[in-house]
N, C-alpha and C. Protein backbone atom coordinates (compact mmCIF):
# COMPACT_ATOMS: atom_id res chain seq x y z
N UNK A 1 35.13 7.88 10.79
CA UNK A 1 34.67 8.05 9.43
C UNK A 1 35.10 9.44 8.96
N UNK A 2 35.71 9.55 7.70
CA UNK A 2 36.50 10.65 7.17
C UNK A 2 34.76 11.45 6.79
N UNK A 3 35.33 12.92 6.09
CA UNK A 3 34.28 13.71 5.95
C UNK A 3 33.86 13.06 4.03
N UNK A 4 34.78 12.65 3.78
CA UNK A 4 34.17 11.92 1.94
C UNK A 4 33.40 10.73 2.20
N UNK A 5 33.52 9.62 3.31
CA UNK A 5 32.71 8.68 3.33
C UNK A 5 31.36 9.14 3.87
N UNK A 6 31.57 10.10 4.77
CA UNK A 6 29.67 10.80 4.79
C UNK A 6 29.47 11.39 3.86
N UNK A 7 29.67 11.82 2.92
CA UNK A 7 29.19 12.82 1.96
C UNK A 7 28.68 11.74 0.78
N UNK A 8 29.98 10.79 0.54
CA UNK A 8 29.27 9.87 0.06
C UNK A 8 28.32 8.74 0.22
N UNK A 9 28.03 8.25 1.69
CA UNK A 9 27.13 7.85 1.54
C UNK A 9 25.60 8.79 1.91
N UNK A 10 25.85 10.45 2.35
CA UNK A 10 24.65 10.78 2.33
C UNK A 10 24.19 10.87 0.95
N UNK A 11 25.24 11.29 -0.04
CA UNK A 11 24.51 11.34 -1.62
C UNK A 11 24.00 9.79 -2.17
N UNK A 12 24.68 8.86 -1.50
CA UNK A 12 23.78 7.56 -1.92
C UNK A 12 22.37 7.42 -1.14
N UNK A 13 21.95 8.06 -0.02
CA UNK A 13 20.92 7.97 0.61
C UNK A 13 19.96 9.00 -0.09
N UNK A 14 20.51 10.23 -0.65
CA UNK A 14 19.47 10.88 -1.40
C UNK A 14 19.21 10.34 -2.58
N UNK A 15 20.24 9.82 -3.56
CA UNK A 15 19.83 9.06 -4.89
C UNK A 15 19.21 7.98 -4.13
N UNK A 16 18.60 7.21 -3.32
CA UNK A 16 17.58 6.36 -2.85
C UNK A 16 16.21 6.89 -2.68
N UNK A 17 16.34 8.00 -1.79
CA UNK A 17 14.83 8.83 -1.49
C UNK A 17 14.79 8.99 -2.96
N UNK A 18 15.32 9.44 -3.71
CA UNK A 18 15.10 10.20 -5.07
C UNK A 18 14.30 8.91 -6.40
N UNK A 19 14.84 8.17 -5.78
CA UNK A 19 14.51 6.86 -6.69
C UNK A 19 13.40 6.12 -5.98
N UNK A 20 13.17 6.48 -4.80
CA UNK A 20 11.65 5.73 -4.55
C UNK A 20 10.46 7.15 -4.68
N UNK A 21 10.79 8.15 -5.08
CA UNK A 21 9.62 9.62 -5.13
C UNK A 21 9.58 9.28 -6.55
N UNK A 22 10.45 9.02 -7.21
CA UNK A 22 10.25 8.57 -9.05
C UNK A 22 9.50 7.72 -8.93
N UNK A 23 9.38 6.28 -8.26
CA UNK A 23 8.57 5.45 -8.38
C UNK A 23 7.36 5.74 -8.20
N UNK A 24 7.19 6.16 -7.20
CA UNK A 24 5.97 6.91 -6.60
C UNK A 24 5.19 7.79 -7.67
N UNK A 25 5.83 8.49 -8.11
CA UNK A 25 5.54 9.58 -8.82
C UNK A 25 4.98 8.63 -10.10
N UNK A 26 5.26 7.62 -10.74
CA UNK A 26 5.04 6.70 -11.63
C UNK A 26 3.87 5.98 -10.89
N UNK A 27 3.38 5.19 -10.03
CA UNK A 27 2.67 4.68 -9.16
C UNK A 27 1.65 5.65 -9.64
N UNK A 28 1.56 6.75 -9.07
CA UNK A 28 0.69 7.83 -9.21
C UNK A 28 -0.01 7.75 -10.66
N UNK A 29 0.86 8.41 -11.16
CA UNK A 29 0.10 8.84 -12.96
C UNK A 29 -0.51 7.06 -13.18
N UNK A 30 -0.30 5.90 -12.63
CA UNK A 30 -0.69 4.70 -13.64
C UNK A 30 -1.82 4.94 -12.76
N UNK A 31 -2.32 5.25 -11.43
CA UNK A 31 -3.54 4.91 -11.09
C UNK A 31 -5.01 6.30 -11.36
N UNK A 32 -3.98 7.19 -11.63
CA UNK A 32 -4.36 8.63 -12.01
C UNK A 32 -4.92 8.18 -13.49
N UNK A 33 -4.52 7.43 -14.59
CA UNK A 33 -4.90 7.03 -15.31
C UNK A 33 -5.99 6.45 -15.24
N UNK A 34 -5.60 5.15 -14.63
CA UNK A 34 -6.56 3.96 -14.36
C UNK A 34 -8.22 4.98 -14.08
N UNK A 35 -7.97 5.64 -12.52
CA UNK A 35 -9.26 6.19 -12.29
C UNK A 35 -10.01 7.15 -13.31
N UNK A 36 -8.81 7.37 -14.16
CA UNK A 36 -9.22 8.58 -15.32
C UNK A 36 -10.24 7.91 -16.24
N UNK A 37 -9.65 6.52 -16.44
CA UNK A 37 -10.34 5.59 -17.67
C UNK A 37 -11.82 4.99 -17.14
N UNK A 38 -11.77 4.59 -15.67
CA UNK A 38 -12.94 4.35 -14.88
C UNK A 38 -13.91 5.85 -15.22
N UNK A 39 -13.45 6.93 -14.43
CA UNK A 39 -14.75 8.04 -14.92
C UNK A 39 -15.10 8.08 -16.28
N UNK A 40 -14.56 8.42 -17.33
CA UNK A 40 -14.95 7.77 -18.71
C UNK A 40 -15.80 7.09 -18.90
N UNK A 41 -15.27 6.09 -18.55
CA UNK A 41 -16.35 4.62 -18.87
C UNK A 41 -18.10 4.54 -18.48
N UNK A 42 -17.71 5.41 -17.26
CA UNK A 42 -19.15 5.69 -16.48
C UNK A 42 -20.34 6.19 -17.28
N UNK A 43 -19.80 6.63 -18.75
CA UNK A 43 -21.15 7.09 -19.63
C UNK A 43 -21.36 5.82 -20.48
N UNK A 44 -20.97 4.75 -20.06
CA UNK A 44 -21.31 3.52 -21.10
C UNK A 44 -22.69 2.74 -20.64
N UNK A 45 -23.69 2.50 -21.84
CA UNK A 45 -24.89 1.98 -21.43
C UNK A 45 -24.95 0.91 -20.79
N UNK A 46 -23.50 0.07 -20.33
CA UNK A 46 -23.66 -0.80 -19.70
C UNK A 46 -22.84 -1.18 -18.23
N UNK A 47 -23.13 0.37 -17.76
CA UNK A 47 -22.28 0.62 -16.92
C UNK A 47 -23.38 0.31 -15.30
N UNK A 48 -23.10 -0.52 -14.11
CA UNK A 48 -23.63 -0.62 -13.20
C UNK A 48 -23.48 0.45 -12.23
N UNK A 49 -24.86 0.86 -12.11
CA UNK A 49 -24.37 2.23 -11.32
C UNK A 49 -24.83 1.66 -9.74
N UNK A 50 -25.63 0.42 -9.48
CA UNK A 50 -26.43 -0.03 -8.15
C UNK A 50 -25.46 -0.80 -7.60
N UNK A 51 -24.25 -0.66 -7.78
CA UNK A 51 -22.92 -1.95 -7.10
C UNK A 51 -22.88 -1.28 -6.07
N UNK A 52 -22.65 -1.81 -5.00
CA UNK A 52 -22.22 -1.73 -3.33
C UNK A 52 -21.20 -2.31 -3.14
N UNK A 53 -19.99 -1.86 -2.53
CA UNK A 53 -18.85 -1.89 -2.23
C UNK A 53 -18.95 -3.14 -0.77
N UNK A 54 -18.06 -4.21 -0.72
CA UNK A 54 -18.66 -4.76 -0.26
C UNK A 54 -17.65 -4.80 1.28
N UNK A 55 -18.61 -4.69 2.62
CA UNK A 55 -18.33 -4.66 4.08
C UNK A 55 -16.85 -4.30 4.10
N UNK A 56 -16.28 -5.55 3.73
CA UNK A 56 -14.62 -6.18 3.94
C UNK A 56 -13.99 -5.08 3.39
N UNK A 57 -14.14 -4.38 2.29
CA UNK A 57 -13.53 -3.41 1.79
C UNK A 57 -13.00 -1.84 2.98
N UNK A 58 -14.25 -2.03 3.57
CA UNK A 58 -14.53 -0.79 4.35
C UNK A 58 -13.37 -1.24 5.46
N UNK A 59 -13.59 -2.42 6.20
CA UNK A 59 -13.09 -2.62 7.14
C UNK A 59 -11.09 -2.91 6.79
N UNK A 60 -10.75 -3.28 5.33
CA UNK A 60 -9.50 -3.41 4.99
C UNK A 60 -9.26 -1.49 4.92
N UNK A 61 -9.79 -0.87 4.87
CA UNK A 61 -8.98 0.37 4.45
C UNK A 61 -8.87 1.31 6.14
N UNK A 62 -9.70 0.46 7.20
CA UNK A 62 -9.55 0.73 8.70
C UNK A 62 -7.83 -0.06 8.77
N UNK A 63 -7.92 -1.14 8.71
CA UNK A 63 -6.62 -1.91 9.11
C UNK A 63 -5.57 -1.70 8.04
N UNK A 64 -5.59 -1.04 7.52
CA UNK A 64 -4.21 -0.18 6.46
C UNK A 64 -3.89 1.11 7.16
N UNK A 65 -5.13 1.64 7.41
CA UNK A 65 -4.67 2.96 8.37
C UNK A 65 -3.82 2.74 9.84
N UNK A 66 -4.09 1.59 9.92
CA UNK A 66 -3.79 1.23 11.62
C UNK A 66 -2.14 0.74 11.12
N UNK A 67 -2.03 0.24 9.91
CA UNK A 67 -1.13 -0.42 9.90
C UNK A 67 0.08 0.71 9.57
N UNK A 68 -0.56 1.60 9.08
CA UNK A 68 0.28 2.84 8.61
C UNK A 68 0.95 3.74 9.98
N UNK A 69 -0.19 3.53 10.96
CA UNK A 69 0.38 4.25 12.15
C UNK A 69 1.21 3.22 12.83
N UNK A 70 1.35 1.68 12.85
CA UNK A 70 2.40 1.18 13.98
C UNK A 70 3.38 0.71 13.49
N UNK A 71 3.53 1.33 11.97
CA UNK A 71 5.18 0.88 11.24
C UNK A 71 5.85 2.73 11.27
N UNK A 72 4.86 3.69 11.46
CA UNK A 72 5.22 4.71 12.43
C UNK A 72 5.63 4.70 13.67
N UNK A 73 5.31 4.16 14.11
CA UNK A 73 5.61 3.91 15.95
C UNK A 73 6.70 2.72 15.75
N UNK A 74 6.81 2.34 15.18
CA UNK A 74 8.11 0.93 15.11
C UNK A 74 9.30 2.00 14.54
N UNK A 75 9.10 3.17 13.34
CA UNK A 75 10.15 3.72 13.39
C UNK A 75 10.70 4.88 14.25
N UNK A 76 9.72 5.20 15.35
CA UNK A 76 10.27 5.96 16.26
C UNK A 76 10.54 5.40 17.35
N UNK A 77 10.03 4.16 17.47
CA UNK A 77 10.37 3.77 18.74
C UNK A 77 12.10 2.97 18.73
N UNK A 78 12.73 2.80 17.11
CA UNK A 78 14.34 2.15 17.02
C UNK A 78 14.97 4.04 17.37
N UNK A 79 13.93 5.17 16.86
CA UNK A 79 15.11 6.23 17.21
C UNK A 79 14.80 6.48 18.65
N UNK A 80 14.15 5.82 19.58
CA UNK A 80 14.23 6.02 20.96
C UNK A 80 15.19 4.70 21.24
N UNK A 81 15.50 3.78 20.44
CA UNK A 81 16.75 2.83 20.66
C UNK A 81 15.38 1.94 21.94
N UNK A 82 14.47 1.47 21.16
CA UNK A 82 13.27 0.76 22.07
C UNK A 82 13.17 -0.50 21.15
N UNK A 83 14.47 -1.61 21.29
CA UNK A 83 14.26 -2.54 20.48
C UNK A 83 13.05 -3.49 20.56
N UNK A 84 12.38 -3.55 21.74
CA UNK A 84 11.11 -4.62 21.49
C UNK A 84 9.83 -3.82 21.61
N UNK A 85 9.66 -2.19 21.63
CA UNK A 85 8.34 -2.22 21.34
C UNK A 85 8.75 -1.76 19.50
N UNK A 86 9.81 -1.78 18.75
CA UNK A 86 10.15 -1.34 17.77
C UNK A 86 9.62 -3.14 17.06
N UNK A 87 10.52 -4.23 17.35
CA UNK A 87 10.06 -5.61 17.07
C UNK A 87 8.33 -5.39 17.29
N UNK A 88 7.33 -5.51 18.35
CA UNK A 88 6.29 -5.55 18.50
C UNK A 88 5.61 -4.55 17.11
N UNK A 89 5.59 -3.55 16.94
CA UNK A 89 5.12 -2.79 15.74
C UNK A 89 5.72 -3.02 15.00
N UNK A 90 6.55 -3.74 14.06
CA UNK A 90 7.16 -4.24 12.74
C UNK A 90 5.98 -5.35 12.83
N UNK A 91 6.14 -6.20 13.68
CA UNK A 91 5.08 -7.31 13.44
C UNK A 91 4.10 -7.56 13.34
N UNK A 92 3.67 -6.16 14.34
CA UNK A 92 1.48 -6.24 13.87
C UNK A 92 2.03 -5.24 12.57
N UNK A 93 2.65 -4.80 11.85
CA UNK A 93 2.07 -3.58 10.89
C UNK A 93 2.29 -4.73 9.66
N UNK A 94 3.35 -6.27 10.17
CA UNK A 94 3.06 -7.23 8.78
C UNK A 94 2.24 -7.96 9.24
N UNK A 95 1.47 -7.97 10.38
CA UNK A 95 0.16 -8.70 10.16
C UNK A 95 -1.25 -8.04 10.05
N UNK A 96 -1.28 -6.99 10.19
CA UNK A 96 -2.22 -6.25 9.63
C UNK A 96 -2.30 -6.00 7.93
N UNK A 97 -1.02 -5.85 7.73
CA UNK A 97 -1.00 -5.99 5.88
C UNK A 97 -1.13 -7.30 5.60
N UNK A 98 -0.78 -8.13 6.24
CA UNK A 98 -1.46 -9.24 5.85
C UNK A 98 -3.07 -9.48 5.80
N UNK A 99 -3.42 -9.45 6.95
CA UNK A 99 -5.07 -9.05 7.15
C UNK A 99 -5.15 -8.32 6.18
N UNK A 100 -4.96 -7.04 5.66
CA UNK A 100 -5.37 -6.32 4.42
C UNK A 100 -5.45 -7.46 3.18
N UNK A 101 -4.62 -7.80 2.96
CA UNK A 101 -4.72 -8.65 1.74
C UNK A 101 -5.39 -9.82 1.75
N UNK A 102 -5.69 -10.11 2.63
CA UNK A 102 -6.92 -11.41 3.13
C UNK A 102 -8.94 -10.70 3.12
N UNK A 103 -8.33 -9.45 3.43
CA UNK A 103 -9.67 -9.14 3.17
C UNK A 103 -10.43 -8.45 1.63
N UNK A 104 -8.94 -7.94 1.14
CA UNK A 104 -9.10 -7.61 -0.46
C UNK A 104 -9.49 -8.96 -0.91
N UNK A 105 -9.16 -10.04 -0.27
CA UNK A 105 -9.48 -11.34 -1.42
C UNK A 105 -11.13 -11.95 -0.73
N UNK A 106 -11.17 -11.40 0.49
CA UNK A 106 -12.62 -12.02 0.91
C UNK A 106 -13.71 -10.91 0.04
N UNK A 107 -12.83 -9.69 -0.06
CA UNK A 107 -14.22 -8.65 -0.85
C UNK A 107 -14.50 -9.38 -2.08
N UNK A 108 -13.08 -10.09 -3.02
CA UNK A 108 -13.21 -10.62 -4.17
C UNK A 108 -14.81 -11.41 -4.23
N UNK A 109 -14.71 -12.23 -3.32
CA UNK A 109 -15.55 -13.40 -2.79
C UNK A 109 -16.70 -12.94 -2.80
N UNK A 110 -17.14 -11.82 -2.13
CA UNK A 110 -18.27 -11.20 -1.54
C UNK A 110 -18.89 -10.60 -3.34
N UNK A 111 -18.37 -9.91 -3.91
CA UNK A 111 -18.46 -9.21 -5.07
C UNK A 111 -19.21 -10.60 -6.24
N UNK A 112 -18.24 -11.59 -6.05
CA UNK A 112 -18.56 -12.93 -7.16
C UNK A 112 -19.93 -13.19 -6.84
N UNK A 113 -20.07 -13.98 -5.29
CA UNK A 113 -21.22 -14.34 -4.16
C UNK A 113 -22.32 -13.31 -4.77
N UNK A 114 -22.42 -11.73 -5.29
CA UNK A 114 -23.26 -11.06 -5.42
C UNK A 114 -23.66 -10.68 -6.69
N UNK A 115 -23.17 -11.73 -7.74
CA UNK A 115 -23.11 -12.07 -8.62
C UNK A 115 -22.88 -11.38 -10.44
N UNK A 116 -21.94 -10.55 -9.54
CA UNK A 116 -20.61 -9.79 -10.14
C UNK A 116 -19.37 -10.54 -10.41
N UNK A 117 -18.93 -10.56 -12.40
CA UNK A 117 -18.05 -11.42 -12.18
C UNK A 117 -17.08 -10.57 -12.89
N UNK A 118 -15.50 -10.86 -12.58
CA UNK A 118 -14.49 -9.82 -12.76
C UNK A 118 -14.29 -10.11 -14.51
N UNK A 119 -14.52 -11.11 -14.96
CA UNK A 119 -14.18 -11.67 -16.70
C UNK A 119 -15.19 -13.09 -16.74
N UNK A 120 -15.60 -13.18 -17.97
CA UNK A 120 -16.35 -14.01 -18.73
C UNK A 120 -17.42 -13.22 -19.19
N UNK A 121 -18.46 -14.09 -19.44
CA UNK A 121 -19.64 -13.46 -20.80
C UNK A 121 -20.80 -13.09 -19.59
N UNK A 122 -20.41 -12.82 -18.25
CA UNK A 122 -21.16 -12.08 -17.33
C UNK A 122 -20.85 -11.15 -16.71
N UNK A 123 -19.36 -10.78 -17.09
CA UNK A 123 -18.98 -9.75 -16.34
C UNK A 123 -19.29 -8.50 -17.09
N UNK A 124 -18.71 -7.47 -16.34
CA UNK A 124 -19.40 -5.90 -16.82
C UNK A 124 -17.94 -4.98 -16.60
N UNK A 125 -17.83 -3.85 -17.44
CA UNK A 125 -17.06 -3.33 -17.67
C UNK A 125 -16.82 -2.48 -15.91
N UNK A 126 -17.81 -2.23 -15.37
CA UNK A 126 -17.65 -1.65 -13.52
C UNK A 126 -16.62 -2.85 -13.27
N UNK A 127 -17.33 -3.54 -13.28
CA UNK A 127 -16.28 -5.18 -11.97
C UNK A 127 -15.32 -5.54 -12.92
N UNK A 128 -14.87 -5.41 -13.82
CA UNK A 128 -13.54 -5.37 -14.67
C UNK A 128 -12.70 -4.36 -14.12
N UNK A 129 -12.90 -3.17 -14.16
CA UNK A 129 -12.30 -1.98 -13.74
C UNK A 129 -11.88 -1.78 -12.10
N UNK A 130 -12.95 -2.67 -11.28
CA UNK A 130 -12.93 -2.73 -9.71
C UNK A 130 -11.46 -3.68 -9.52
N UNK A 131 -11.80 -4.98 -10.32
CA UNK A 131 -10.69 -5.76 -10.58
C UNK A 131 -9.49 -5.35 -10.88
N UNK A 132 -9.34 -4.83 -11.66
CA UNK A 132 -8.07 -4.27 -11.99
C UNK A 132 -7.25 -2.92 -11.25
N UNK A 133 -8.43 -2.15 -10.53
CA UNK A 133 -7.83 -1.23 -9.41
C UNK A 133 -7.35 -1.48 -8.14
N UNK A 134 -8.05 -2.86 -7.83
CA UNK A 134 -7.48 -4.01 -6.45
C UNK A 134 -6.60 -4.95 -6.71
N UNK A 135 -6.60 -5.28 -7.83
CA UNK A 135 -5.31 -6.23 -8.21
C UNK A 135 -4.03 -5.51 -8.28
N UNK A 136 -4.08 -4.37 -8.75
CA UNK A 136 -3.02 -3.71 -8.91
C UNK A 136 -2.31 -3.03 -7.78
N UNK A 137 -3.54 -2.36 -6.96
CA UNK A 137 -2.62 -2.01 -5.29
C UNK A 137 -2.03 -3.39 -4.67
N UNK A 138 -3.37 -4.47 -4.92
CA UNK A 138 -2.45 -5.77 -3.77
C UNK A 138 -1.01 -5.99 -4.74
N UNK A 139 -0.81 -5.82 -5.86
CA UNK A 139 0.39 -6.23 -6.41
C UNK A 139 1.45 -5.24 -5.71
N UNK A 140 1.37 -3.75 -5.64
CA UNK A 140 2.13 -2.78 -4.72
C UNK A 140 2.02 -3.11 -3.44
N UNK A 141 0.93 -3.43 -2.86
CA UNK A 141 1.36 -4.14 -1.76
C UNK A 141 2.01 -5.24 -1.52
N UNK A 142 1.89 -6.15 -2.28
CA UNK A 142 2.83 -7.08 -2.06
C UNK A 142 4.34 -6.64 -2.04
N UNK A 143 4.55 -5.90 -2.87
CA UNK A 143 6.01 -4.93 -3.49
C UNK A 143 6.11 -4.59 -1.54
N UNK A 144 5.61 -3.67 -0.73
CA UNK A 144 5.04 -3.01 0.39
C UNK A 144 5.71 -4.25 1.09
N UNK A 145 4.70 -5.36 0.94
CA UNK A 145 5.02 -6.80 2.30
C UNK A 145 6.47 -6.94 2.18
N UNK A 146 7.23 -7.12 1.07
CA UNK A 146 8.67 -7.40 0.65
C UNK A 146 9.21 -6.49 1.47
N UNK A 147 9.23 -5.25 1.30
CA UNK A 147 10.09 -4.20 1.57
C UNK A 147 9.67 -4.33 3.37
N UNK A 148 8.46 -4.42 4.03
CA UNK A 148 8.77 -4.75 5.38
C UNK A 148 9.44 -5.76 5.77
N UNK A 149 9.14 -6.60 5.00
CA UNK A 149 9.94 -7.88 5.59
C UNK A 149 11.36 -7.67 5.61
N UNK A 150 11.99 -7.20 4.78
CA UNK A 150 13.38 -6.66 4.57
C UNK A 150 14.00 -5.73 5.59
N UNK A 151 12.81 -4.72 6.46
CA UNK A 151 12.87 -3.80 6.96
C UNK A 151 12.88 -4.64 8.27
N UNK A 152 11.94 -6.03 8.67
CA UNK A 152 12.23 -6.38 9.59
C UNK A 152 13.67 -7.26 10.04
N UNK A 153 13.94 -8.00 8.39
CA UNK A 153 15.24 -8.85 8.91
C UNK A 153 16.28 -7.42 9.09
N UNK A 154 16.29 -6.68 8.44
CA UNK A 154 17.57 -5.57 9.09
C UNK A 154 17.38 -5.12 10.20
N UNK A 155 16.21 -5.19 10.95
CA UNK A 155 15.69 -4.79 12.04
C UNK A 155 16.51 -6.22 13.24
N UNK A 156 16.16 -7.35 13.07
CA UNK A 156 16.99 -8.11 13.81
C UNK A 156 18.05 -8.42 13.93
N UNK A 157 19.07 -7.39 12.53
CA UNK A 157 20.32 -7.75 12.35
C UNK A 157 20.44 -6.17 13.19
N UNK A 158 20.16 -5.69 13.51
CA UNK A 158 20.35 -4.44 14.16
C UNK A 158 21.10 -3.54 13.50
N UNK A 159 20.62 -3.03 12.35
CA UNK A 159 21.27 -2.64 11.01
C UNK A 159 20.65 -0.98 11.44
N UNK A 160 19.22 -0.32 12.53
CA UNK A 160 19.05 0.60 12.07
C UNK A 160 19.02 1.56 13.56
N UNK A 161 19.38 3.00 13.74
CA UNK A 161 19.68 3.07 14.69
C UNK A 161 20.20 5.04 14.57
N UNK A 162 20.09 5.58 15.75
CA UNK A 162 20.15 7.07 15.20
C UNK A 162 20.87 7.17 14.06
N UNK A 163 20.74 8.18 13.48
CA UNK A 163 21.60 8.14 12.10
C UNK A 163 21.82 6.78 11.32
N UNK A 164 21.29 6.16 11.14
CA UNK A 164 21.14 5.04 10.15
C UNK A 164 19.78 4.13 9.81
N UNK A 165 19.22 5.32 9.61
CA UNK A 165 17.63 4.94 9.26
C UNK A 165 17.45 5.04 8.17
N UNK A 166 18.01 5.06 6.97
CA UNK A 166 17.71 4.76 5.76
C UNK A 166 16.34 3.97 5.37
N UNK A 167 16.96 2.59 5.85
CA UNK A 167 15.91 1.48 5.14
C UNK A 167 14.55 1.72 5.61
N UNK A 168 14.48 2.00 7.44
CA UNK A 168 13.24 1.83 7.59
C UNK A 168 12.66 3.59 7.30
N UNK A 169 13.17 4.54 6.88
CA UNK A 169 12.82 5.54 6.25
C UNK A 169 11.95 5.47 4.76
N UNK A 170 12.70 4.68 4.26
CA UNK A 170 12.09 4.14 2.86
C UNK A 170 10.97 3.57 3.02
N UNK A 171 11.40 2.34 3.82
CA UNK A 171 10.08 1.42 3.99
C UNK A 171 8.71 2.18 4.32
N UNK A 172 8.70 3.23 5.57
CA UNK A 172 7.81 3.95 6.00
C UNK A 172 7.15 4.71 5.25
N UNK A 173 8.01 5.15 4.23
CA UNK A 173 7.45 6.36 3.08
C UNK A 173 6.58 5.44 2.03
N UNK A 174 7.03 4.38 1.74
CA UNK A 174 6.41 3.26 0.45
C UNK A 174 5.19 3.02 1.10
N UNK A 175 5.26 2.58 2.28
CA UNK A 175 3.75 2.31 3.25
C UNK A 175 2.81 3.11 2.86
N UNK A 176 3.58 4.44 3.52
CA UNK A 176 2.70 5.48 3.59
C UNK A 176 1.62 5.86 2.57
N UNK A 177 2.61 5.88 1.24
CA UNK A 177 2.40 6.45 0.03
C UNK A 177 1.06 4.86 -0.27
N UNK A 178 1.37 3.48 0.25
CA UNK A 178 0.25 2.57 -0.12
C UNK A 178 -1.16 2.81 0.37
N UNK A 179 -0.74 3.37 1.36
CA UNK A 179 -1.75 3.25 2.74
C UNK A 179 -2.75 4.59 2.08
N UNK A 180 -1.50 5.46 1.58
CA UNK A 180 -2.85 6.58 0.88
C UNK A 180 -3.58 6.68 -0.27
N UNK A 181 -3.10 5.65 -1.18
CA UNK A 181 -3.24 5.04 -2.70
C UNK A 181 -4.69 4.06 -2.40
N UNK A 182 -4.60 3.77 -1.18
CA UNK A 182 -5.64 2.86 -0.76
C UNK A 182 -6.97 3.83 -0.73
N UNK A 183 -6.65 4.70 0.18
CA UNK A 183 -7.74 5.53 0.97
C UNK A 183 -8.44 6.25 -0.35
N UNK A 184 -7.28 6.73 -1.26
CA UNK A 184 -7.70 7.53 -2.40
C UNK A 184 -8.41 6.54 -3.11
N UNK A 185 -8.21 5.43 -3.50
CA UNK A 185 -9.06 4.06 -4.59
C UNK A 185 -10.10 3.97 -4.25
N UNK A 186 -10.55 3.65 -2.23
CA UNK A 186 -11.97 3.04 -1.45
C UNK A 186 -12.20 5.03 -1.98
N UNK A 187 -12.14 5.84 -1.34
CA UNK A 187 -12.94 6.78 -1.62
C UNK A 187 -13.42 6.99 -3.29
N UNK A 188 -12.60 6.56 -4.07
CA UNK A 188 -12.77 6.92 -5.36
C UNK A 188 -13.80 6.04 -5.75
N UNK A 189 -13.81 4.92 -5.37
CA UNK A 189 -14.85 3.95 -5.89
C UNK A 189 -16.09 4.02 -5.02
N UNK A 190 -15.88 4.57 -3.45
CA UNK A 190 -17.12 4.69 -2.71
C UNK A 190 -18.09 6.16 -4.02
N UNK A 191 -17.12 7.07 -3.85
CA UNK A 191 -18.06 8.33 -4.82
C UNK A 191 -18.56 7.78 -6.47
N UNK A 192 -17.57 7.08 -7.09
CA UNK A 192 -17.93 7.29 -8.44
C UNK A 192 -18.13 5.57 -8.96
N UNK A 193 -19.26 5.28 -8.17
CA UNK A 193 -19.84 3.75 -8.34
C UNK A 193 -20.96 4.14 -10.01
């Protein structure tokens, strides 16, 4: 490889990092908003201040953290060139995000069951706002599930490898950045119920 084909593809690997920190950076201000419009709201006379966050919630933002550390360990273990404990952590970190999103939809359940409803002529401007701060990460997460899955088929095409860690570089950082979007939402809604 001549010295212009590295140069050019390291400048295509930085216009990539550069274009997922923009996203990010966008990600940010919409939920920076969002929580902005939630504290606001909190002086409205019909605002529920006795809501309890429900079990499943607590226990989905344990298995996001876990999931954040073994798509860490899946990307150090391809730069130790450790193709099956690298396979083994790609696969629990998409079945733990899976589990995450199974339990965002059992909290749904739990929240209705307690007879909190997200829209109609019973719902309340709190469980509107809860709604729309969990709908919107599982939608980035889903964005998140894509990009592992992608991270895993290049992973079996044996696409990643010292010096060619791009993808699962990306992937790891998008995680990351979910995994803390998470922690920041459950804490934000554990304090300002």
């Amino acid at each position: 490889m001549d010295i212009t084909q590295e140069t050019r593809s390291y400048k295509i690997g930085r216009a990539k990092k550069m274009m997922l920190w923009f996203g990010i950076a966008s990600m940010v201000m919409m939920f920076a908003g969002i929580t902005s419009a939630y504290v606001v709201s909190k002086n409205r006379p019909d605002w529920i201040s006795d809501f309890e966050l429900p079990e499943t919630l607590y226990w989905s933002t344990l298995v996001i953290i876990i999931s954040s550390i073994t798509f860490m360990l899946a990307k150090r273990a391809i730069l130790k060139e450790s193709r099956s404990q690298a396979t083994v952590m790609l696969l629990t970190t998409l079945a733990l995000g899976i589990l995450f999103v199974d339990l965002q939809f059992r909290s749904f359940s739990e929240i209705i069951a307690s007879g909190y409803y997200f829209t109609g002529s019973e719902s309340t401007i709190t469980t509107s706002f809860i709604y729309v701060v969990v709908l919107l990460h599982l939608a980035h997460l889903t964005a998140g599930l894509i990009v592992l899955l992608v991270v895993i088929y290049n992973h079996f095409k044996q696409r990643y490898k010292k010096g060619q860690m791009l993808g699962i570089e990306l992937g790891v950082t998008f995680w990351h950045f979910l995994d803390a979007l998470w922690v920041y939402l459950f804490v934000f809604l554990y304090f300002f119920r």
